[in-house]
N, C-alpha and C. Protein backbone atom coordinates (compact mmCIF):
# COMPACT_ATOMS: atom_id res chain seq x y z
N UNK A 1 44.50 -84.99 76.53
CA UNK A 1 44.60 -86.02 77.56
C UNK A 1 44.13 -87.35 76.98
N UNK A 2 44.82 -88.52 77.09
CA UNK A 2 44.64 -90.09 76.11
C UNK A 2 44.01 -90.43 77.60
N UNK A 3 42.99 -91.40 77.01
CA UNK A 3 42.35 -92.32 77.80
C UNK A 3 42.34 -93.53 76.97
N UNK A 4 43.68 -94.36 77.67
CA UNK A 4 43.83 -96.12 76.82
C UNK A 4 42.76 -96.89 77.62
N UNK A 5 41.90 -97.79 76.78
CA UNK A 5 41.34 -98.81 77.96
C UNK A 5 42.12 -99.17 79.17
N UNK A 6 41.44 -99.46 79.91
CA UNK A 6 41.95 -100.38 81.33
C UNK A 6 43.60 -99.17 81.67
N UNK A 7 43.73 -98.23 81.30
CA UNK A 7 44.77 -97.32 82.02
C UNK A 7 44.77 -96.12 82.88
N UNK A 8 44.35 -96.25 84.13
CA UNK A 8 43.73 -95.02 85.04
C UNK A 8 44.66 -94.13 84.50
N UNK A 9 43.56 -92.63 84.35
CA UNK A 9 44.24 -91.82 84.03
C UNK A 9 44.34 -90.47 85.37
N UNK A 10 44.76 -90.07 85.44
CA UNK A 10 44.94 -88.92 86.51
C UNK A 10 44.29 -87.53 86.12
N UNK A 11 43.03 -86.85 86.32
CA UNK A 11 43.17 -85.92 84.78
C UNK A 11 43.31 -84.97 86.74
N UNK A 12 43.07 -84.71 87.24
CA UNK A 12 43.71 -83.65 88.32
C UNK A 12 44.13 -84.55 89.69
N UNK A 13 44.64 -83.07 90.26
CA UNK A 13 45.78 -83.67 91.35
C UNK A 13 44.43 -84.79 92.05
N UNK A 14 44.89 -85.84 92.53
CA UNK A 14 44.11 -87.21 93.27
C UNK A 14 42.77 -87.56 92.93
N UNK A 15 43.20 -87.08 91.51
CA UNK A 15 41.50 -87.53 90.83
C UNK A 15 41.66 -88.51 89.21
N UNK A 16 41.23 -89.56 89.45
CA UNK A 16 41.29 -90.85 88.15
C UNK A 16 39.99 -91.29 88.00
N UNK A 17 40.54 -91.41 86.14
CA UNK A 17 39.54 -92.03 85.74
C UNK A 17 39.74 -93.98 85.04
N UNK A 18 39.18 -94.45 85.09
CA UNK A 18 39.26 -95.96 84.15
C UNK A 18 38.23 -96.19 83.15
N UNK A 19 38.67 -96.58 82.20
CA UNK A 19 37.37 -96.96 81.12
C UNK A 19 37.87 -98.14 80.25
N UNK A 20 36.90 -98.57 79.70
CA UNK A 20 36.70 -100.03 78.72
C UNK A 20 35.92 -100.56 78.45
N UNK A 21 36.02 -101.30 78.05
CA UNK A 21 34.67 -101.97 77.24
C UNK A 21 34.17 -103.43 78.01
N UNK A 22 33.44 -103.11 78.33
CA UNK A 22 32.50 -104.20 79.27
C UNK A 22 32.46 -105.53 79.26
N UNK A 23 32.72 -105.90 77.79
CA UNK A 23 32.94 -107.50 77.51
C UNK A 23 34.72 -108.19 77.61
N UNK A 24 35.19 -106.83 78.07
CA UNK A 24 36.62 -107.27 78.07
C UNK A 24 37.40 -106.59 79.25
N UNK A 25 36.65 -106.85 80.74
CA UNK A 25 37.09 -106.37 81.81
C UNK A 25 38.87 -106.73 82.04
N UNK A 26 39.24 -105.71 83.09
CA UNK A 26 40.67 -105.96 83.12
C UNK A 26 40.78 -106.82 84.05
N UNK A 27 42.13 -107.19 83.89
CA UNK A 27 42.78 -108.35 84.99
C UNK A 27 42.39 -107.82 86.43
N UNK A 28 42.00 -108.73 87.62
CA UNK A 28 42.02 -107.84 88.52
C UNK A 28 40.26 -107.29 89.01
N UNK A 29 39.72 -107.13 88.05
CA UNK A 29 38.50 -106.32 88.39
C UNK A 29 37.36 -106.98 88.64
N UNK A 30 36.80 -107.03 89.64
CA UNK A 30 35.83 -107.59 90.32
C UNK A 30 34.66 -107.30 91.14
N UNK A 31 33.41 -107.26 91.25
CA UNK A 31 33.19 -106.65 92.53
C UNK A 31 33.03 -107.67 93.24
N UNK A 32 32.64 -107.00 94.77
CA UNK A 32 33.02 -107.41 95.99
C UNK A 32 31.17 -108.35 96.13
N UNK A 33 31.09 -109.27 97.32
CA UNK A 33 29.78 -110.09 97.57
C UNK A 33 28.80 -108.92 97.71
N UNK A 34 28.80 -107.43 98.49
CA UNK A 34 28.29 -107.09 98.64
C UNK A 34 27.54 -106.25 97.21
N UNK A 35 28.31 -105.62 96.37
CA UNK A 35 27.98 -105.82 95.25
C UNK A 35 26.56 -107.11 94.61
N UNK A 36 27.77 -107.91 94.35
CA UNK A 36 26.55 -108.76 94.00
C UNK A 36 25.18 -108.84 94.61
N UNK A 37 25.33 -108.96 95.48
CA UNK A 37 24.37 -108.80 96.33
C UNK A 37 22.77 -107.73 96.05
N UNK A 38 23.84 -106.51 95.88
CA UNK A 38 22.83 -105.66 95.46
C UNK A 38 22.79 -105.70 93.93
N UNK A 39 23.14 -106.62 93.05
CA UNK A 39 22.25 -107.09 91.38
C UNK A 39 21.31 -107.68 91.99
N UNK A 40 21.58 -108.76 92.77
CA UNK A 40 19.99 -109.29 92.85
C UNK A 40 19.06 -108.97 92.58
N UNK A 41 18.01 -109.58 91.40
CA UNK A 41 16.82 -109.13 91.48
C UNK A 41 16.68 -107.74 90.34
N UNK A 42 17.95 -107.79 89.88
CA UNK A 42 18.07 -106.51 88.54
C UNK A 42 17.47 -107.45 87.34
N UNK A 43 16.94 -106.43 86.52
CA UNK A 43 16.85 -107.71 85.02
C UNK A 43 18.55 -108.13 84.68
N UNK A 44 18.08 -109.01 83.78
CA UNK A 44 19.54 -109.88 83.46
C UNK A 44 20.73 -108.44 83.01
N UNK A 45 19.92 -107.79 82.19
CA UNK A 45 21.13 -106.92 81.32
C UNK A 45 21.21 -105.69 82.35
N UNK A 46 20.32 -105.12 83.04
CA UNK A 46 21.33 -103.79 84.46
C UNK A 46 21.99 -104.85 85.03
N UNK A 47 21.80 -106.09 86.26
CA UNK A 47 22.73 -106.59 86.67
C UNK A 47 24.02 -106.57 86.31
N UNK A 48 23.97 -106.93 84.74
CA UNK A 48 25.37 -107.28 84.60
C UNK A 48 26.25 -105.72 84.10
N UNK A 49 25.61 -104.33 83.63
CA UNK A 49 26.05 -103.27 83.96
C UNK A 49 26.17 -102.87 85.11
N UNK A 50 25.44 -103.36 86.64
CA UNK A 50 25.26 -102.64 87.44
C UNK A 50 27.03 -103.37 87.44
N UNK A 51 27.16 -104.79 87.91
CA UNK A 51 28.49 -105.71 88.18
C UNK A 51 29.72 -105.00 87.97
N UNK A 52 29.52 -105.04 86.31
CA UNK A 52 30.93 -104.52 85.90
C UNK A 52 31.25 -103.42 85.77
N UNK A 53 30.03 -102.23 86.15
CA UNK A 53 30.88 -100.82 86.39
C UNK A 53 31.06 -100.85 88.11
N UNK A 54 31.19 -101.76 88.52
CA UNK A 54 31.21 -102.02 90.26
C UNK A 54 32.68 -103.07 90.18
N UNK A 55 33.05 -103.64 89.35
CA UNK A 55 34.10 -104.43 88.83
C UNK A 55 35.34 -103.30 88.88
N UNK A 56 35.12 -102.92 87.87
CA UNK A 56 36.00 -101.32 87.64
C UNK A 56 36.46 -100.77 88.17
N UNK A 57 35.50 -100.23 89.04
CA UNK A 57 35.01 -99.16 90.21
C UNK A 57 36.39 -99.75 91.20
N UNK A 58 35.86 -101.15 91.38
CA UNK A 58 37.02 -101.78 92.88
C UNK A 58 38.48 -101.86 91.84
N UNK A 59 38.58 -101.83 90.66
CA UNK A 59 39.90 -102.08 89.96
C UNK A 59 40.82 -100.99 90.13
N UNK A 60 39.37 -99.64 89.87
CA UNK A 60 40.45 -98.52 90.40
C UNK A 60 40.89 -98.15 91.25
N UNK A 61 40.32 -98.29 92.27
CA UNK A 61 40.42 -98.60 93.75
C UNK A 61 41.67 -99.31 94.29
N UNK A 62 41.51 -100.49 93.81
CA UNK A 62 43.41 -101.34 94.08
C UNK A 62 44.21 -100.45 93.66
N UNK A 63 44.10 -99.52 92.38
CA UNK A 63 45.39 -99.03 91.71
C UNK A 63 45.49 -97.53 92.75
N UNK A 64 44.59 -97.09 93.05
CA UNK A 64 44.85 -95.72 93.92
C UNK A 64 44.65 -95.28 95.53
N UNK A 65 43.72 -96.35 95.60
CA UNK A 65 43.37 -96.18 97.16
C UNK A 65 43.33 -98.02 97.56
N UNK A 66 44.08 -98.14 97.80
CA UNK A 66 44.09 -99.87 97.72
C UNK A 66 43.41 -100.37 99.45
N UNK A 67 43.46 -99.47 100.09
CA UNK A 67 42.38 -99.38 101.28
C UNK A 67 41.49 -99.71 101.20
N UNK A 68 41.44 -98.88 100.55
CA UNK A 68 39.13 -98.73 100.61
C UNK A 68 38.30 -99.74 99.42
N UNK A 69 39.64 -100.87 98.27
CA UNK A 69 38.88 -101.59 97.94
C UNK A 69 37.83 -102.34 98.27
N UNK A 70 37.68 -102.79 99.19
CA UNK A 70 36.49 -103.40 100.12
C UNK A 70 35.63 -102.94 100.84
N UNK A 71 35.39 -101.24 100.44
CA UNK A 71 34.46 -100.47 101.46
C UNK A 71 33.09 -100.44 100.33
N UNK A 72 32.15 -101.00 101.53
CA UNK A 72 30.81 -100.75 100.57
C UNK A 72 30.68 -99.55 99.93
N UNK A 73 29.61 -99.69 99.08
CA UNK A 73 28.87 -98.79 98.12
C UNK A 73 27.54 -98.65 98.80
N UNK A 74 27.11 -97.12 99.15
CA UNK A 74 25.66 -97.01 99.15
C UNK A 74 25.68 -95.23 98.72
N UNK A 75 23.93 -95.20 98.82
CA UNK A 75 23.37 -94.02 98.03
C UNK A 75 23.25 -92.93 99.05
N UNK A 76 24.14 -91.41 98.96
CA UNK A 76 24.03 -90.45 99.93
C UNK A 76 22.38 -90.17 99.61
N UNK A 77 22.16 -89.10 100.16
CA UNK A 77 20.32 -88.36 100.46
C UNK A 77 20.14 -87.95 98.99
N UNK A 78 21.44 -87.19 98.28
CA UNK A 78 21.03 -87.26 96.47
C UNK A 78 20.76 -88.32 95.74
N UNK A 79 21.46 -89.63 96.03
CA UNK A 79 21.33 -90.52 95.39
C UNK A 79 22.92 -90.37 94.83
N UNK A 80 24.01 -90.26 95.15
CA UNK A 80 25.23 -89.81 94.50
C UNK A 80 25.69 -91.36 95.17
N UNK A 81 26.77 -91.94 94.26
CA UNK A 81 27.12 -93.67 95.26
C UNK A 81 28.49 -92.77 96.23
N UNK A 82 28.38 -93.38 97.33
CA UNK A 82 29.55 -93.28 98.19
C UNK A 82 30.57 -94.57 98.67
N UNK A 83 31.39 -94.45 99.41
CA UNK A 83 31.86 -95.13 100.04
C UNK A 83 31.28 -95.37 101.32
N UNK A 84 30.86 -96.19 102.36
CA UNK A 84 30.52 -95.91 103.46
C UNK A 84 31.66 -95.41 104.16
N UNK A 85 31.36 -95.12 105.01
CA UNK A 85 32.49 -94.28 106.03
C UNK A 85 33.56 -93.56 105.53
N UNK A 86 33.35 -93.42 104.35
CA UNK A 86 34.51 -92.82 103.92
C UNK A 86 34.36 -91.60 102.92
N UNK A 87 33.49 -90.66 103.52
CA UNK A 87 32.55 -89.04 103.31
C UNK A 87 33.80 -88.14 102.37
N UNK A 88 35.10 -88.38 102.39
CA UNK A 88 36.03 -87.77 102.00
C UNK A 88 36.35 -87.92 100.12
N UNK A 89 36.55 -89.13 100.09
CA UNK A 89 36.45 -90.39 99.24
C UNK A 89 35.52 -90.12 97.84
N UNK A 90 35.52 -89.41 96.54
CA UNK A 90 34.06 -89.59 95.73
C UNK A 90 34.47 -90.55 94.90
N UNK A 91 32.98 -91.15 94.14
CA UNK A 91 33.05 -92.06 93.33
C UNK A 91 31.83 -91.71 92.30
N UNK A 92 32.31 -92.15 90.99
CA UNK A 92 30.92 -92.08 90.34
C UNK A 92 31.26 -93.21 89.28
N UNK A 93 30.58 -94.22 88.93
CA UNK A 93 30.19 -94.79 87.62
C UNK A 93 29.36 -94.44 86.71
N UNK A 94 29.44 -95.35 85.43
CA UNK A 94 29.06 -94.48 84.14
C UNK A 94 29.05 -96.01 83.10
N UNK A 95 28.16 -96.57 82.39
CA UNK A 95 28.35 -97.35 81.51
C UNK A 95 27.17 -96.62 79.81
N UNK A 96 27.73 -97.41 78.79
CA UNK A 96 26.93 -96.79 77.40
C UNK A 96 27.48 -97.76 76.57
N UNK A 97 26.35 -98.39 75.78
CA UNK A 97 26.96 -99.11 74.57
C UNK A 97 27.88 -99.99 75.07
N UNK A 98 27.92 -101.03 75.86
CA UNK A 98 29.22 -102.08 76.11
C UNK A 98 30.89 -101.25 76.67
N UNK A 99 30.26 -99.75 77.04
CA UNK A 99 31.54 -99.22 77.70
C UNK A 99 31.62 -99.02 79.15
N UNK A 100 32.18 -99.29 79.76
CA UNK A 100 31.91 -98.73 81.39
C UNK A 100 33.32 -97.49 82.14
N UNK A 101 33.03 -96.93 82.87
CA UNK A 101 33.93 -96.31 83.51
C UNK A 101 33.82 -95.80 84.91
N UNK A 102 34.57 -95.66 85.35
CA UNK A 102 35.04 -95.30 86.95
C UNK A 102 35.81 -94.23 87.24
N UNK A 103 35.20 -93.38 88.23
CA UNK A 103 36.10 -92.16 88.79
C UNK A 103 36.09 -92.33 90.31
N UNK A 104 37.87 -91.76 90.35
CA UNK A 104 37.65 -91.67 92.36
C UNK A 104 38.49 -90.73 92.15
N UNK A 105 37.87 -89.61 93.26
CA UNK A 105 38.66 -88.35 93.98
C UNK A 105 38.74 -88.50 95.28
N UNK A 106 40.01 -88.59 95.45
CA UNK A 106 40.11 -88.48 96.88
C UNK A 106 40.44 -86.78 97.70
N UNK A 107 39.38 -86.65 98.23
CA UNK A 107 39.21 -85.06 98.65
C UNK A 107 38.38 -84.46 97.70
N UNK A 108 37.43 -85.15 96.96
CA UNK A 108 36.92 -84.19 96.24
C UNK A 108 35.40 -85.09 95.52
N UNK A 109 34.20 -84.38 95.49
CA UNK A 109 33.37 -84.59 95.06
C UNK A 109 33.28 -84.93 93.70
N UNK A 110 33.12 -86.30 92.73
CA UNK A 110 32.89 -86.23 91.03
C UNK A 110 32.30 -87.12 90.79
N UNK A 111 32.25 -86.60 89.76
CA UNK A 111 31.01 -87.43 88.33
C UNK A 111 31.86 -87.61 87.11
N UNK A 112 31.50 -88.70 86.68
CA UNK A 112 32.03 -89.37 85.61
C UNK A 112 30.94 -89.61 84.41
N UNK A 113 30.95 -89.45 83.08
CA UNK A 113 30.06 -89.93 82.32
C UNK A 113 30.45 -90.37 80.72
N UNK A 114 30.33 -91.72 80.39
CA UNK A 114 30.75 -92.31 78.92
C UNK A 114 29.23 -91.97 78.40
N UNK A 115 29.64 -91.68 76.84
CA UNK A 115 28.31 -91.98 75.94
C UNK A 115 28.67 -92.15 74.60
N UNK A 116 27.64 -92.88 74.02
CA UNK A 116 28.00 -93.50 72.73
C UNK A 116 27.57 -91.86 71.56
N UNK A 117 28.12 -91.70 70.74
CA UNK A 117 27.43 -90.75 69.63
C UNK A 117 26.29 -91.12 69.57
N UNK A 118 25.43 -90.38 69.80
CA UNK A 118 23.56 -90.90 68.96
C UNK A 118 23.52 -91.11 67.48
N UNK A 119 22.90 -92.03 66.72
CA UNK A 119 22.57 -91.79 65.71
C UNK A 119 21.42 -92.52 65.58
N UNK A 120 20.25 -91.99 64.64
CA UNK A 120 20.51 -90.41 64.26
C UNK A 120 20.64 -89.52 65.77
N UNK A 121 21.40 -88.46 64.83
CA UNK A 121 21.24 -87.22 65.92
C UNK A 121 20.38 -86.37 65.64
N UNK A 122 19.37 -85.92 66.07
CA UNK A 122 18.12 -85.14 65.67
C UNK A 122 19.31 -83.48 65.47
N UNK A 123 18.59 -82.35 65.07
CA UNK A 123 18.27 -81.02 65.52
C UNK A 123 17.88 -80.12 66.07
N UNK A 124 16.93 -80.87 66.67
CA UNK A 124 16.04 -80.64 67.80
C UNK A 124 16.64 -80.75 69.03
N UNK A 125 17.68 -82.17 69.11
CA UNK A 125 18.12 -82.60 70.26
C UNK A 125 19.38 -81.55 70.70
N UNK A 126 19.83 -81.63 69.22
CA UNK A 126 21.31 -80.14 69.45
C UNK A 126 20.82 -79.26 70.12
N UNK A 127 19.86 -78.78 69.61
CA UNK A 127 19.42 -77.49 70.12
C UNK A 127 19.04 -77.36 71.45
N UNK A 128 18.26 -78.27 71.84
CA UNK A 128 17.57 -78.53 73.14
C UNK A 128 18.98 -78.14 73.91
N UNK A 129 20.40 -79.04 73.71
CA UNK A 129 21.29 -79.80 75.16
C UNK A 129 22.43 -78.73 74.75
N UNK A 130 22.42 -77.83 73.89
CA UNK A 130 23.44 -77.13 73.12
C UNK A 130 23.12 -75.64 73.17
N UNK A 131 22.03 -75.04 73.08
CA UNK A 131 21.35 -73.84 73.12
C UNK A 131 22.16 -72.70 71.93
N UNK A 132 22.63 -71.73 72.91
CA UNK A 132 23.46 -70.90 71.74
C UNK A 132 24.43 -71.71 71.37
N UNK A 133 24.89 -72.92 71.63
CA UNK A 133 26.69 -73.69 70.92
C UNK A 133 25.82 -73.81 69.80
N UNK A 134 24.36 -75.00 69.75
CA UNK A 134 23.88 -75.45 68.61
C UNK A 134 24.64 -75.42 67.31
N UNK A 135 24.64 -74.27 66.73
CA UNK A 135 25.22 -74.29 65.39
C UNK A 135 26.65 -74.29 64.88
N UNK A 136 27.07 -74.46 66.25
CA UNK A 136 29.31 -74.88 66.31
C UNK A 136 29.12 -76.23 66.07
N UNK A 137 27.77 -77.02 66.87
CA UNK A 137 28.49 -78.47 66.32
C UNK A 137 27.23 -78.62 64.94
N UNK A 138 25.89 -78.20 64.58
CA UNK A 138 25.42 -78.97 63.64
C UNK A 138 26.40 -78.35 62.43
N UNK A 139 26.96 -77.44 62.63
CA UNK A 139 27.75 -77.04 61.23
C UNK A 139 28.81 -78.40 60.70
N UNK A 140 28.95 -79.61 61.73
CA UNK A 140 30.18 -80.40 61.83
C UNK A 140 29.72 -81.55 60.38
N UNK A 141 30.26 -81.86 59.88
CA UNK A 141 30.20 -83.01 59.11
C UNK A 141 30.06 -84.74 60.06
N UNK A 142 29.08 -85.57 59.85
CA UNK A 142 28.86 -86.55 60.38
C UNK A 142 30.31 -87.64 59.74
N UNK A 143 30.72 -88.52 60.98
CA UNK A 143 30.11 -88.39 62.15
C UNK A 143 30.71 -87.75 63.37
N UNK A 144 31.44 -86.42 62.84
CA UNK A 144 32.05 -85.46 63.95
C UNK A 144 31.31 -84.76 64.46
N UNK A 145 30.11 -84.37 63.90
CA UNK A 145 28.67 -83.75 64.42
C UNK A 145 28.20 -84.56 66.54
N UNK A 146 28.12 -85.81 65.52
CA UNK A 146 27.41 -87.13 66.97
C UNK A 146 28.42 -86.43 68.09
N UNK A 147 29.59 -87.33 67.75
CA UNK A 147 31.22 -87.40 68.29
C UNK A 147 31.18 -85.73 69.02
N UNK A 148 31.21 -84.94 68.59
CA UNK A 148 31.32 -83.63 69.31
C UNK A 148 29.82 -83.40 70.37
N UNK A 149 28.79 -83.56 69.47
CA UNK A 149 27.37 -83.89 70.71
C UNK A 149 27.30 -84.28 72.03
N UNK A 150 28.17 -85.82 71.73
CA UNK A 150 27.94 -86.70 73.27
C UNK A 150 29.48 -86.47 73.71
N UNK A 151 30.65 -85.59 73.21
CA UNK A 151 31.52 -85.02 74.08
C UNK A 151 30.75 -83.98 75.34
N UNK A 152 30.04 -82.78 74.40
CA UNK A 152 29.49 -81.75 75.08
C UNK A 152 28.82 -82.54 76.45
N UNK A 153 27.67 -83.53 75.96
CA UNK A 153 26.73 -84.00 76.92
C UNK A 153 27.41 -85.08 77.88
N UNK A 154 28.25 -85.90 77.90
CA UNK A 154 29.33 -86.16 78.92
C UNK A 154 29.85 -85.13 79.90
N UNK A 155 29.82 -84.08 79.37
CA UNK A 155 30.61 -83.06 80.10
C UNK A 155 29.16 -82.81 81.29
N UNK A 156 28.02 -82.20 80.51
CA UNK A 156 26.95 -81.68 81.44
C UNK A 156 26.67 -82.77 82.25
N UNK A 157 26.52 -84.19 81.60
CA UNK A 157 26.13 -85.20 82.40
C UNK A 157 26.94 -85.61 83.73
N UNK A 158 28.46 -85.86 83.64
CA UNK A 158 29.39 -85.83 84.62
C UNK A 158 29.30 -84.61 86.00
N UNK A 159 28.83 -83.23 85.30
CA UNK A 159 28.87 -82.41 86.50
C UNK A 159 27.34 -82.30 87.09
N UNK A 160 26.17 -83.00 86.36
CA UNK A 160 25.42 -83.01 87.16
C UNK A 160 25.18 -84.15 87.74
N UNK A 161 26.29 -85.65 87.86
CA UNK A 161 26.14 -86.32 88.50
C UNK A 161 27.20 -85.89 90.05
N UNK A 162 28.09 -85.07 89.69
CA UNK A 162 29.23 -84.68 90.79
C UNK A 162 28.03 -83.97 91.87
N UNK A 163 27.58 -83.14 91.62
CA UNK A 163 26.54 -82.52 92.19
C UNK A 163 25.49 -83.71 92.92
N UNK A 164 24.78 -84.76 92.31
CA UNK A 164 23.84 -85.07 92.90
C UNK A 164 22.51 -84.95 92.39
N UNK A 165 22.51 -83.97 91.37
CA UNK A 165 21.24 -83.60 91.01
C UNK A 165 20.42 -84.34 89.70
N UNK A 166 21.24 -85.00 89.16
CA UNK A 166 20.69 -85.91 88.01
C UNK A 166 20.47 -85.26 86.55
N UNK A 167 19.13 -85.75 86.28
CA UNK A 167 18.36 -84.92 85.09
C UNK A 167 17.67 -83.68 86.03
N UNK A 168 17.11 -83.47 86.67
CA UNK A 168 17.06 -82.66 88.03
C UNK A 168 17.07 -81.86 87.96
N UNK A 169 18.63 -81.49 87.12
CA UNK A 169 20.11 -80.21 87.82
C UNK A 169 20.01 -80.09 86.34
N UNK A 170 18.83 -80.29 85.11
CA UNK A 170 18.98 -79.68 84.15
C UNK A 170 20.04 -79.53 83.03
N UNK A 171 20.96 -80.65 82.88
CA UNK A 171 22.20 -80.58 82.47
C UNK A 171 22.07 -79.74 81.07
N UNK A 172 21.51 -80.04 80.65
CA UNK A 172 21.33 -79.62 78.95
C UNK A 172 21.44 -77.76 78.79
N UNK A 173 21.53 -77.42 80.45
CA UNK A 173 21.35 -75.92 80.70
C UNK A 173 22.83 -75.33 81.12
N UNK A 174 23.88 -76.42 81.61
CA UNK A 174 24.97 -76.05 80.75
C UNK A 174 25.65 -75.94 80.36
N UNK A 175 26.49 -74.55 80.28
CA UNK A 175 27.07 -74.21 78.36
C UNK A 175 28.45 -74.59 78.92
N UNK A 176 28.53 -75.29 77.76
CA UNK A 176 29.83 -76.21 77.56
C UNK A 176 30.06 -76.01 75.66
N UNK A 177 31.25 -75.07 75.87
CA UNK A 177 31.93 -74.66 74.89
C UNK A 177 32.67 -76.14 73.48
N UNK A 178 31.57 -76.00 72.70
CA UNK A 178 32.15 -77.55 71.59
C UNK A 178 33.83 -77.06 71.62
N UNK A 179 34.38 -78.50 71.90
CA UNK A 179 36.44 -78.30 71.39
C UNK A 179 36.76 -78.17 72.30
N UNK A 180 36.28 -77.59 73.45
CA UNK A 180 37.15 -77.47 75.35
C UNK A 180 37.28 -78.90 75.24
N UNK A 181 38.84 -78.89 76.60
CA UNK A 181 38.91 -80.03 76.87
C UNK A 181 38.98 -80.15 78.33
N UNK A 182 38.29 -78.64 78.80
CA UNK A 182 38.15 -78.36 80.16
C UNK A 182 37.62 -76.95 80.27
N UNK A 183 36.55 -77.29 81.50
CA UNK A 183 36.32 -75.73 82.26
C UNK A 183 35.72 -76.21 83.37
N UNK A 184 34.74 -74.93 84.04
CA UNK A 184 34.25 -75.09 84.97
C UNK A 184 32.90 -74.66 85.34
N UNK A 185 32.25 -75.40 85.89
CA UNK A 185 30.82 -74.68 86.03
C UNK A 185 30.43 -74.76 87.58
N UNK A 186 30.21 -73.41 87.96
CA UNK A 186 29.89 -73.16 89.52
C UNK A 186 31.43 -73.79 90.34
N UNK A 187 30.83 -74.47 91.36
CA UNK A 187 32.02 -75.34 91.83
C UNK A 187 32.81 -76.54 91.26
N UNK A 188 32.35 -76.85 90.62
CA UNK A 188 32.78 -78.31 89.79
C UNK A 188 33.24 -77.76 88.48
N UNK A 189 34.84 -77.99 88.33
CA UNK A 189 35.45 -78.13 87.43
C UNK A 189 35.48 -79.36 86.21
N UNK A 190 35.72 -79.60 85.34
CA UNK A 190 35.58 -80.36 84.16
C UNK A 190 36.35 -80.76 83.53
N UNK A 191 37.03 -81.89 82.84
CA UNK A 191 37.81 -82.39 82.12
C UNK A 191 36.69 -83.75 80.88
N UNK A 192 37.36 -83.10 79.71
CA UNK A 192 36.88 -83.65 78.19
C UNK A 192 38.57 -84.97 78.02
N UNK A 193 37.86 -86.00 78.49
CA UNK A 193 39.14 -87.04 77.57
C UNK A 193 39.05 -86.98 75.88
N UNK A 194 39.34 -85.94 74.99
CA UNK A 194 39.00 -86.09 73.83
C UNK A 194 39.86 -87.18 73.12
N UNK A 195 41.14 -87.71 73.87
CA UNK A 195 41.14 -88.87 72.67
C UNK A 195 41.15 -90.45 72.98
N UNK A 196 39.70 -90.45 74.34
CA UNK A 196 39.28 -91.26 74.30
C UNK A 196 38.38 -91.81 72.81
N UNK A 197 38.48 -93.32 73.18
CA UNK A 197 37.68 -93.76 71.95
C UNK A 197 36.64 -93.17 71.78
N UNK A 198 35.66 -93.38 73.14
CA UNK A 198 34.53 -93.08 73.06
C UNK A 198 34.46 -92.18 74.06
N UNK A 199 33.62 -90.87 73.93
CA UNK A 199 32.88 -89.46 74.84
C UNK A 199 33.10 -89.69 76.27
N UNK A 200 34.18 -88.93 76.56
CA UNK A 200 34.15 -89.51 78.19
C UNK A 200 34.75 -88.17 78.94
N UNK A 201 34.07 -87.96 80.08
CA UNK A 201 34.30 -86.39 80.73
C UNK A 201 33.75 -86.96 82.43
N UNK A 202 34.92 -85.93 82.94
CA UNK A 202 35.13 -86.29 84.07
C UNK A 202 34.78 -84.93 85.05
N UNK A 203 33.69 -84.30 86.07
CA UNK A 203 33.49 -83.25 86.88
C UNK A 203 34.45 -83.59 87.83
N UNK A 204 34.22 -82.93 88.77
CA UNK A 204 34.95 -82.81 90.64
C UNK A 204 35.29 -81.37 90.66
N UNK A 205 34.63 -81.52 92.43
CA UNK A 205 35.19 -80.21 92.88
C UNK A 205 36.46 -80.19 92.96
N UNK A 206 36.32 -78.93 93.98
CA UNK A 206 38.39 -78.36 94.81
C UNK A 206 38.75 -79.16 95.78
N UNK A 207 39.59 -79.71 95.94
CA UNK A 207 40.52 -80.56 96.76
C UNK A 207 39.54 -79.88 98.03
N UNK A 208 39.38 -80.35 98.89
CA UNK A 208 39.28 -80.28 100.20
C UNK A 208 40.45 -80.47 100.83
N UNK A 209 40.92 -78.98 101.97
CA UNK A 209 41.61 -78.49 102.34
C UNK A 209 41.47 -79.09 103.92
């Protein structure tokens, strides 16, 4: 599955993703006063991540649900961002390294998560977020080692933001097979953009019926 900058991608039925690079937002993408509103009072550098993955966020929005571009953003009882009034509706942002990205399911709960390769990448850290995979990716030659790392941890990170649960929900606990470019854990299914530029994986539940 290709993930071009600035080209929503569809990875399941009524579920997209958008990504790019932060200093080079797309035509179109903006957030709304209320947005701004809530940077206020961020240091200089979250503000302007909080902005432009809220920029995005409404870009994808015009391209799929062109409704609900203008429906606030606030925090359910997890802390997961919603739409107001619009409980049906998921959303998750995600920025790393000057990248940002945006997911909306409509009918369906998700999490979205970009990350840059670490370097260095410890052994310690494999092991910790990798458990039994560990030695599928440190066997990798750098820098397909990193590159396969923060694929895996996109993946855990995305489904424990679909969930709600954060660092919380233990992501590093789980197993996410190095080279999938999809599975599923519990209720929340998974998609690996592997030829995105950069590590980008997308959770959501089952369509709501």
């Amino acid at each position: 599955m290709t993930a071009t900058a600035w080209r929503a991608v569809e990875v399941a039925d009524r579920t997209w993703v958008l990504s790019g690079p932060q200093d080079d937002l797309p035509a179109g993408a903006a957030p709304t006063e209320d947005d701004l509103r809530q940077a206020r009072g961020l240091p200089r550098w979250r503000a302007e991540e909080f902005t432009a993955s809220r920029a995005v966020l409404r870009r994808l929005l015009r391209q799929v649900r062109a409704d609900l571009v203008d429906a606030a953003v606030r925090k359910d009882r997890r802390g997961r961002p919603v739409l107001d009034g619009h409980p049906g509706v998921g959303i998750s942002v995600s920025h790393d390294g000057g990248t940002v990205a945006a997911a909306v399911g409509s009918g369906r709960r998700v999490g979205v998560d970009v990350q840059l390769p670490p370097e260095p990448l410890s052994d310690a850290l494999v092991r910790r977020c990798l458990r039994g995979r560990a030695p599928q990716v440190s066997a990798l030659p750098e820098p397909d080692r990193s590159t396969e790392f923060a694929r895996v941890w996109t993946v855990q990170e995305a489904c424990v933001k679909a969930a709600g649960t954060g660092l919380a929900g233990r992501p590093w606990t789980i197993d996410v097979e190095p080279g999938r470019d999809r599975g599923r854990w519990g209720p929340y299914r998974w998609v690996s953009l592997r030829r995105s530029p950069i590590p980008l994986s997308c959770a959501f539940t089952d369509l709501e019926r």
